[in-house]
Protein backbone atom coordinates (compact mmCIF):
# COMPACT_ATOMS: atom_id res chain seq x y z
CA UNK A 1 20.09 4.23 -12.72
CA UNK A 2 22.20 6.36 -10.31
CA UNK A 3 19.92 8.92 -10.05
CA UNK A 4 17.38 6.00 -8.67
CA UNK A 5 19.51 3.91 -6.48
CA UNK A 6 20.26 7.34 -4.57
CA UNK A 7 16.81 8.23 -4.21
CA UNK A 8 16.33 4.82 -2.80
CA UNK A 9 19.05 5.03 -0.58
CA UNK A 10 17.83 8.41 0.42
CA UNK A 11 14.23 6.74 1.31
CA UNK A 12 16.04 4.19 3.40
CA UNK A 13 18.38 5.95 5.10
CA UNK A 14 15.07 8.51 6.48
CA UNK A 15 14.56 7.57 9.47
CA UNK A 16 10.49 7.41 8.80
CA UNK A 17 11.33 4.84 6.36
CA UNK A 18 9.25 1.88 6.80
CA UNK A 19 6.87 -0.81 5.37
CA UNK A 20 3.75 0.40 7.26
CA UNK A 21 2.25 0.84 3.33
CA UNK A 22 2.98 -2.80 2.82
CA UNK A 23 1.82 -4.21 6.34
CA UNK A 24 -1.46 -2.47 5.70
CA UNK A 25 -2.13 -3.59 2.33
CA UNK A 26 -0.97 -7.30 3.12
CA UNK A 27 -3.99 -6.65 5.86
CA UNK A 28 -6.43 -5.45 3.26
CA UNK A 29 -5.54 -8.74 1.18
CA UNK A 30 -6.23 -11.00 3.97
CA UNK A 31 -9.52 -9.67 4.43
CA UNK A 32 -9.88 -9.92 0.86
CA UNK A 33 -9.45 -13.59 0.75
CA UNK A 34 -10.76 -14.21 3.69
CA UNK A 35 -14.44 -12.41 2.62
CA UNK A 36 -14.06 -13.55 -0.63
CA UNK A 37 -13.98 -17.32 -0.02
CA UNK A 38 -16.79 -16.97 2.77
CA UNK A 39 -18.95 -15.57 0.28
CA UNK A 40 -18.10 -17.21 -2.39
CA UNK A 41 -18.23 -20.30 -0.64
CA UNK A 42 -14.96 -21.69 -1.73
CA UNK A 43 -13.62 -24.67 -0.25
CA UNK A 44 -10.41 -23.65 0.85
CA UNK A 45 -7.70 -26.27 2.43
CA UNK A 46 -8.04 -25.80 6.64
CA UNK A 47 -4.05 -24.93 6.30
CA UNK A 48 -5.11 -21.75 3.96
CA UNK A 49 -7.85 -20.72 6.55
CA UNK A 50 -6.04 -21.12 9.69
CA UNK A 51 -3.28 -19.16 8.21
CA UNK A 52 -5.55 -16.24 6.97
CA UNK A 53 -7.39 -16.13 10.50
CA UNK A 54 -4.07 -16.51 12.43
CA UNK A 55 -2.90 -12.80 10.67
CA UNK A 56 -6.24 -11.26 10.90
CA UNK A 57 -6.44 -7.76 8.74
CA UNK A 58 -8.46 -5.86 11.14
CA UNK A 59 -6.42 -5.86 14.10
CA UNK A 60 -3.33 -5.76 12.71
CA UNK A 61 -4.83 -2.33 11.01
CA UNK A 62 -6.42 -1.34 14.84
CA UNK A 63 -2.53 -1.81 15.62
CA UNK A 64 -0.62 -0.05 12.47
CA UNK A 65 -3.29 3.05 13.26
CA UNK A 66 -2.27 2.93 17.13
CA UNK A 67 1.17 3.87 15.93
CA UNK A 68 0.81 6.00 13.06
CA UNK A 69 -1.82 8.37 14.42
CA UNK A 70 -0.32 8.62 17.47
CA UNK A 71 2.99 9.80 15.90
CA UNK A 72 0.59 12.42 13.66
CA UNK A 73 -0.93 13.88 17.02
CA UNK A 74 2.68 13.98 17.75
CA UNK A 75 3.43 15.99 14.45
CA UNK A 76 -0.10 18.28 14.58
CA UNK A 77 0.45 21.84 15.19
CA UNK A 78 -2.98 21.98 16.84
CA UNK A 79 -6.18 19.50 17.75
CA UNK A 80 -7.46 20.97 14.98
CA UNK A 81 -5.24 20.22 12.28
CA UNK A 82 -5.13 16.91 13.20
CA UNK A 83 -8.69 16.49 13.04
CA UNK A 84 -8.86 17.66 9.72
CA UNK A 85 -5.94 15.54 9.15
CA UNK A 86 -7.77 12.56 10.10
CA UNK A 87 -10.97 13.31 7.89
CA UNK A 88 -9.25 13.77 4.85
CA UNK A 89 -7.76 10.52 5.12
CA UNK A 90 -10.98 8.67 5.91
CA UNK A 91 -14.03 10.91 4.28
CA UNK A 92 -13.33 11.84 0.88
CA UNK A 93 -12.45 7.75 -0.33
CA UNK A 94 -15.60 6.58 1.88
CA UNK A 95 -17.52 9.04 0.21
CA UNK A 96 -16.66 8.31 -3.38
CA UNK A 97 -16.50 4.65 -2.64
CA UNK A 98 -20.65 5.38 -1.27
CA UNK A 99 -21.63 6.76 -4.38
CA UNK A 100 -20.06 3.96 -7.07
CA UNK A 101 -21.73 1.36 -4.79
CA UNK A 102 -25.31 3.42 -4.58
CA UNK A 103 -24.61 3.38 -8.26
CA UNK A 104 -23.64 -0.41 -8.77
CA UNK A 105 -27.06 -1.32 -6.73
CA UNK A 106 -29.22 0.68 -8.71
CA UNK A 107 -28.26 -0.75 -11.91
CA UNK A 108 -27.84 -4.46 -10.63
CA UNK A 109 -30.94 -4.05 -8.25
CA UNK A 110 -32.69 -1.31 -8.30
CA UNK A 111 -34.08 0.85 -5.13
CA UNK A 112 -37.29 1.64 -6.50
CA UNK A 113 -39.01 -0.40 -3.71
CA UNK A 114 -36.83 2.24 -1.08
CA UNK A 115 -38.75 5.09 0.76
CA UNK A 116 -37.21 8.59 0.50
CA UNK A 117 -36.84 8.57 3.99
CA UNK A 118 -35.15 5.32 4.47
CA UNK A 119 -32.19 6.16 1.30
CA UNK A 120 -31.99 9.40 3.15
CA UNK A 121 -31.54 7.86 6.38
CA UNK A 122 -28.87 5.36 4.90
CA UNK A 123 -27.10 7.92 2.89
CA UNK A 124 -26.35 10.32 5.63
CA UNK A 125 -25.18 7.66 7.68
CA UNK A 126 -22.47 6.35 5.14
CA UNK A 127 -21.31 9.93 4.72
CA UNK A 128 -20.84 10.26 8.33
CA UNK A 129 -18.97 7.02 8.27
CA UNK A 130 -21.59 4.73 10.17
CA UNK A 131 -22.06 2.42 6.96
CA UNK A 132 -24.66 -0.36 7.47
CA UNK A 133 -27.58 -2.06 5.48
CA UNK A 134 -30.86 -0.94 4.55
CA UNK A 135 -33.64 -3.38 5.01
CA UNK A 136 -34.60 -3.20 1.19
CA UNK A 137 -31.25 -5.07 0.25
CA UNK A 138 -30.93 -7.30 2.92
CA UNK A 139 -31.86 -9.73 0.43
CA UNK A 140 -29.49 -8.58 -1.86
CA UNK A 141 -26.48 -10.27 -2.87
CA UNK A 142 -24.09 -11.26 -0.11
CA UNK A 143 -26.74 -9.47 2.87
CA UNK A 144 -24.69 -6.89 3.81
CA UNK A 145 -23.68 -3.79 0.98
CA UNK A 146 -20.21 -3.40 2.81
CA UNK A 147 -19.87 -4.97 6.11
CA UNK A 148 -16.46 -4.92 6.78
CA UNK A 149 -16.91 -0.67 7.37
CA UNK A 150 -18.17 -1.24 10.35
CA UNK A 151 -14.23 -0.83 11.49
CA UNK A 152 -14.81 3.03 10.19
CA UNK A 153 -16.55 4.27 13.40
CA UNK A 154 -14.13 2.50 15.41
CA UNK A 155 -11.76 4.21 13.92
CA UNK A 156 -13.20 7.51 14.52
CA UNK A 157 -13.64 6.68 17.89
CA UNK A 158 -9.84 5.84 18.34
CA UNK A 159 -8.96 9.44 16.40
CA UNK A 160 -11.13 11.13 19.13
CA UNK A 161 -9.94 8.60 22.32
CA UNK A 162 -6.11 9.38 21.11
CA UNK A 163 -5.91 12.80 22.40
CA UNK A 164 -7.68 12.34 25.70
CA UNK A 165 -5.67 9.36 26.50
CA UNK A 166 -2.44 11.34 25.74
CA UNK A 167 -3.52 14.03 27.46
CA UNK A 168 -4.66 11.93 30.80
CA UNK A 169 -1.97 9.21 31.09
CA UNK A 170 1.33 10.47 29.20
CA UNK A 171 3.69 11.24 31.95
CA UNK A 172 2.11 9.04 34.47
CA UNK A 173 3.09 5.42 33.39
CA UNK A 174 1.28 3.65 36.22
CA UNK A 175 -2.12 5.39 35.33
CA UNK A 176 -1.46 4.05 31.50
CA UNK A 177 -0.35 0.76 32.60
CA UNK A 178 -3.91 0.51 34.64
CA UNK A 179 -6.16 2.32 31.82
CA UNK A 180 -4.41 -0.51 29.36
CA UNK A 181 -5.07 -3.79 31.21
CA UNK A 182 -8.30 -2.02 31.53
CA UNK A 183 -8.82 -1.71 28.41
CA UNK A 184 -7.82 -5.51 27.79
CA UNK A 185 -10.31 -6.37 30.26
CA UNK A 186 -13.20 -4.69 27.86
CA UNK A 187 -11.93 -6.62 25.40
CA UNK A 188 -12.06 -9.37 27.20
CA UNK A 189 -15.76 -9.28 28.37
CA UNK A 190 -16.26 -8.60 25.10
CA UNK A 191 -15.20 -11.52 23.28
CA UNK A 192 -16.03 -14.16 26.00
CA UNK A 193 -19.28 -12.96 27.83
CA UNK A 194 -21.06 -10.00 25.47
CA UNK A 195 -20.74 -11.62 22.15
CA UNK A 196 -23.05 -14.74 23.92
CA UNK A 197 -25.22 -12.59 25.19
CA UNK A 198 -26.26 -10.23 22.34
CA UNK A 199 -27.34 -11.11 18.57
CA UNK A 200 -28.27 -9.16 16.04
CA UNK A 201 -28.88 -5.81 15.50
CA UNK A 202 -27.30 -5.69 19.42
CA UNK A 203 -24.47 -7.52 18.90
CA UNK A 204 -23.38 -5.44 15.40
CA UNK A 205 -23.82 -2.35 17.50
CA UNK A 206 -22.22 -3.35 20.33
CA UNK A 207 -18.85 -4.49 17.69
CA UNK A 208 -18.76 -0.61 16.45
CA UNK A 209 -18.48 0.80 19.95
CA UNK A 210 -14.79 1.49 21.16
CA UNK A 211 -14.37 -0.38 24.28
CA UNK A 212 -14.09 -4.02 22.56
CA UNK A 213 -11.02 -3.25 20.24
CA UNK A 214 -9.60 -0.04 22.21
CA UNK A 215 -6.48 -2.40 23.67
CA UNK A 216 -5.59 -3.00 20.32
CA UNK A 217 -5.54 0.30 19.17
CA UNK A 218 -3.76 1.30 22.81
CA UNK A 219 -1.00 -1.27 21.84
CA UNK A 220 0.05 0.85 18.62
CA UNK A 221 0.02 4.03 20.45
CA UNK A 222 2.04 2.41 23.37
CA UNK A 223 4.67 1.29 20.59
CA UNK A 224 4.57 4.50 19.04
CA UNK A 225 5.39 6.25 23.08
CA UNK A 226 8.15 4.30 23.83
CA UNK A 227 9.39 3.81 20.10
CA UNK A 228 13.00 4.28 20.38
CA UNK A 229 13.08 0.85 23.32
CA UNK A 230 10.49 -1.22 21.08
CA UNK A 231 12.82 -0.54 18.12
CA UNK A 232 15.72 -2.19 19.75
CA UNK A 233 13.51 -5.28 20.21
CA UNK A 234 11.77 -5.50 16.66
CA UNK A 235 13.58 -3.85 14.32
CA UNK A 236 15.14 -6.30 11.44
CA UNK A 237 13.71 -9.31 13.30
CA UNK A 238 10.72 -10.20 11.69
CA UNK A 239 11.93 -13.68 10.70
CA UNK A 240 12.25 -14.44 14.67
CA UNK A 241 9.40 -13.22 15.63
CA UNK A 242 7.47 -14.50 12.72
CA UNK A 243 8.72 -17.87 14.62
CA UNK A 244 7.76 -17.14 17.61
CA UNK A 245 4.44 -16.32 16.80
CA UNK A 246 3.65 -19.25 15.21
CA UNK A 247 4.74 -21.42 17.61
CA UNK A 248 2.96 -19.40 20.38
CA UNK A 249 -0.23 -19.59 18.50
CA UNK A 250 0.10 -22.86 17.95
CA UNK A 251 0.79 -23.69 21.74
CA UNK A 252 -2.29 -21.75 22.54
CA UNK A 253 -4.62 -23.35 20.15
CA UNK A 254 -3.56 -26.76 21.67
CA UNK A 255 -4.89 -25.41 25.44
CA UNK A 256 -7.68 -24.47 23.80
CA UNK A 257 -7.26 -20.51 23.13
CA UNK A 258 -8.76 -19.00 19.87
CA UNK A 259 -6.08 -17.52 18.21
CA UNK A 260 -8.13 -17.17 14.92
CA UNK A 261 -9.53 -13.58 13.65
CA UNK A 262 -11.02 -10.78 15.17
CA UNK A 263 -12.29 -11.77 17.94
CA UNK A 264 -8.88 -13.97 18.69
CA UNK A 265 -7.80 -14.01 22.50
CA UNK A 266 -5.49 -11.00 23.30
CA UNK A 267 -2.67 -13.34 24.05
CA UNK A 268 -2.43 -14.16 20.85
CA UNK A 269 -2.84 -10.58 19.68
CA UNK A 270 -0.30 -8.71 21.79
CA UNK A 271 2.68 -10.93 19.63
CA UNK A 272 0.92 -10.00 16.54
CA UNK A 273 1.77 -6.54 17.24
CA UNK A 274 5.16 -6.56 17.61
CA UNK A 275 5.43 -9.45 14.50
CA UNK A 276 3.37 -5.78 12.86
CA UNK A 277 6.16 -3.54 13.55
CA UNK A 278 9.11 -6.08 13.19
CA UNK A 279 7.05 -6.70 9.89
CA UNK A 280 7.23 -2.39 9.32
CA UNK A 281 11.20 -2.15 10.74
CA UNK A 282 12.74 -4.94 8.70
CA UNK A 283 14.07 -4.20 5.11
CA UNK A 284 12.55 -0.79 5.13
CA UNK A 285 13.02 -0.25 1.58
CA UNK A 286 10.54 -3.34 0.72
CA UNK A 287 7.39 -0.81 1.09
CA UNK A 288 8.92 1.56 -1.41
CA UNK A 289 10.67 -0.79 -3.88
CA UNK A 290 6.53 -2.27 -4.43
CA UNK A 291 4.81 0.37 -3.77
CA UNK A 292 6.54 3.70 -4.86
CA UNK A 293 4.78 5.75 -2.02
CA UNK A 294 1.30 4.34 -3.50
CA UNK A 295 -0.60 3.23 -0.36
CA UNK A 296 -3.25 0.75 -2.23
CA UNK A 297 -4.53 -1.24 1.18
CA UNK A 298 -7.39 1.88 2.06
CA UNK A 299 -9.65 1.84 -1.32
CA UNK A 300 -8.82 -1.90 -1.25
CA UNK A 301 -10.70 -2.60 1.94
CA UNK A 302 -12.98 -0.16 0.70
CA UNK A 303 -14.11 -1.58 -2.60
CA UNK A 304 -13.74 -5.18 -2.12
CA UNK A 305 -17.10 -6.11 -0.56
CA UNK A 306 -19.06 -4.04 -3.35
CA UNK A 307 -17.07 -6.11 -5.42
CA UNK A 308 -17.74 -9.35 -4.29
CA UNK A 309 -21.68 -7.95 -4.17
CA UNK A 310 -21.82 -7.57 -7.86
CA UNK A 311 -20.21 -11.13 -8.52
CA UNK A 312 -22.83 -12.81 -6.05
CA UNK A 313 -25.49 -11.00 -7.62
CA UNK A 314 -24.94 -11.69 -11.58
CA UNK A 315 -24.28 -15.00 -10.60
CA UNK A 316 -21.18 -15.19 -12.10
CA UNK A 317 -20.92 -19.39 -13.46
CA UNK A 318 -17.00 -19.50 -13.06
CA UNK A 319 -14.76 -21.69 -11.46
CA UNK A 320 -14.45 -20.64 -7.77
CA UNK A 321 -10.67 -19.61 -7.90
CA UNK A 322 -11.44 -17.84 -11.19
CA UNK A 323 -14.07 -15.79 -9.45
CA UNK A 324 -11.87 -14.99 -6.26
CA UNK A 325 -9.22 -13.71 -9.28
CA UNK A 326 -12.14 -11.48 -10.54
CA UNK A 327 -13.22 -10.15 -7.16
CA UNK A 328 -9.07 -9.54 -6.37
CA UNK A 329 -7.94 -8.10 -9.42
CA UNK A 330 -11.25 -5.46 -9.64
CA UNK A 331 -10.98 -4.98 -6.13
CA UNK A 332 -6.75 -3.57 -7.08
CA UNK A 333 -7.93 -1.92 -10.06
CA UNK A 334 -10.65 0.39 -8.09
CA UNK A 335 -7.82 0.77 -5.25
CA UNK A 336 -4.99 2.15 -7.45
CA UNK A 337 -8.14 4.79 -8.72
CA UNK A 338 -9.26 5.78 -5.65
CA UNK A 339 -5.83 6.09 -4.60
CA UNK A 340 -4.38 8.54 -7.51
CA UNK A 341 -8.25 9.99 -8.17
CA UNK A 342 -9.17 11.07 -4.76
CA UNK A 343 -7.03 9.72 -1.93
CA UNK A 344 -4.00 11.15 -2.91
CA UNK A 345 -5.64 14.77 -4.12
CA UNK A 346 -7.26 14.63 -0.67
CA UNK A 347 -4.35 14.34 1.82
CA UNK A 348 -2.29 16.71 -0.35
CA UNK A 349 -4.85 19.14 1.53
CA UNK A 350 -3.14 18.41 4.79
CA UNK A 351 -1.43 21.28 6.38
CA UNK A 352 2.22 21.78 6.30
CA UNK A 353 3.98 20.56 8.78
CA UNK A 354 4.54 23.20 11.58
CA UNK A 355 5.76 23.46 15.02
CA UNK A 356 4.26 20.76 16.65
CA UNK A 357 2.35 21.74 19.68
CA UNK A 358 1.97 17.94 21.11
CA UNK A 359 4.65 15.29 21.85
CA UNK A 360 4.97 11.81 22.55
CA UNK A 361 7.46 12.35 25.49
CA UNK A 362 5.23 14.74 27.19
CA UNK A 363 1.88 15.18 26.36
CA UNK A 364 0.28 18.56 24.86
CA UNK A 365 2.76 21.25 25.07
């Protein structure tokens, strides 16, 4: 009992001690919910879906990785390293995660009716991490074999953005300043002009290029450069600015701002990032006293749309709520085995921590 409550003080009392494990996999469960009652065509109250939109997984994730791969580029003892840092975390669960859902369709459906070339084709691309879906199972099941990765090229795209931006703009704070309302004003044009414009095939590629979510990404790795001033502001204030962000969404929606999901108007946004780090800086022990280091929310938002594929396709009779249960619980179960199975295995490949060659106060050394 001792020997525990030390440890946990120990955890606490680190100064990386924080809930960023916890932020991320309350994320993974909104998008969880929110998927599985589209698909499953629940009829959820309005008050449950407004909520779920108004703390929308993906950019609060675009946010969390802002921060936390800005301060591992910090850490990284070369480009390289972090690089290789950055694929372990992402390629060996995407991977794994490819094969059990190849697997799942080929029992449930079947891709005898696929050319060689065309499961080539859509292999290589998942293993690169540009998932999308074959036209042989667009008829299958939900329509899409796991949508929500289209955030996983994004992602790369932010790992490789991080250093130039660093490199560019650290030091010069009225270059950054302009290259961030610029990159507000993408996302901007994005949601309000592009998205009317395009459909389709256009519109899904146009969602996996950088530009549209880079601001969000830029916000993290703006908290993560000045993190000793945003600290003062956020840390063990959640609560208040849990308030305040209500309210201000709220206020918005009424002038007639959408402040619901992705695609929500940046001035809703920007408050959801620092209600994301209040969320990380308040009670930093909650993270470890649920968790135990275990981060869960990756192979959740991994497995979840598989999931939800293989209910919609045997046609599961249930009650709606009792099928949501099956599609969450399965969706945990695959999480905590990709987690200890091949996640975990993976990043203990990273490379011990060096001296670190880049830093947050002045760019690459």
């Amino acid at each position: 009992m001792g020997d525990t409550s030390s440890r946990a003080r120990s955890t606490v009392n680190d100064q990386r001690a924080n809930n960023f494990d916890l932020v991320r996999l309350v994320a993974a469960a909104q998008v969880v919910l929110w998927h599985g009652i589209e698909h499953l065509k629940l009829d959820a109250p309005p008050l449950l879906q407004w909520l779920l939109g108004s703390f929308s997984g993906v950019p609060i994730f675009f946010v969390v990785s802002g921060y936390l791969v800005a301060g591992s580029l910090a850490r990284s003892t070369s480009l390289s390293s972090y690089f290789r840092n950055r694929a372990l975390r992402i390629f060996p669960g995407l991977w794994v995660c490819f094969a059990m859902t190849f697997i799942s369709i080929a029992y449930f459906r079947g891709v005898g009716d696929a050319g060689a070339r065309e499961l080539l084709l859509w292999t290589l691309a998942n293993l690169g991490g540009f998932s999308y879906t074959p036209g042989f199972l667009k008829n299958f099941a939900t329509g899409a074999v796991n949508g929500s990765l289209w955030t996983i090229p994004v992602e790369l795209q932010f790992y490789v953005a991080l250093p130039v931006l660093i490199f560019f703009f650290k030091g010069r704070p009225v270059r950054l300043a302009l290259a961030f309302i610029l990159a507000i004003g993408f996302g901007l044009i994005y949601v309000y002009w592009v998205r009317s414009m395009v459909t389709g095939s256009q519109a899904a590629a146009l969602g996996r290029l950088l530009l549209p979510w880079l601001y969000m990404f830029m916000v993290g790795m703006l908290f993560q450069l000045h993190k000793d001033w945003v600290l003062r502001w956020v840390e063990g204030r959640f609560f208040w600015w849990l308030i305040f962000y209500l309210v201000w969404i709220i206020f918005l929606r009424r002038i007639g701002f959408n402040t619901v999901g992705n695609i929500a108007t940046p001035l809703a946004l920007l408050p959801l990032a620092a209600l994301v780090l209040a969320a990380a800086f308040t009670k930093r022990d909650l993270a470890y006293r649920f968790l135990r280091g275990h981060d869960l929310s990756y192979g959740t938002y991994l497995y979840h749309m598989p999931v939800i594929n293989i209910v919609v396709a045997i046609q599961l009779t249930a009650d709606g709520g009792i099928r949501l249960a099956i599609v969450v619980v399965t969706t945990l179960v695959l999480a905590v085995l990709s987690w200890w199975l091949v996640e975990r295995p993976a990043l203990s490949l990273k490379p011990r921590p060096g001296a670190a060659r880049f830093t947050v106060s002045g760019g690459i050394k």
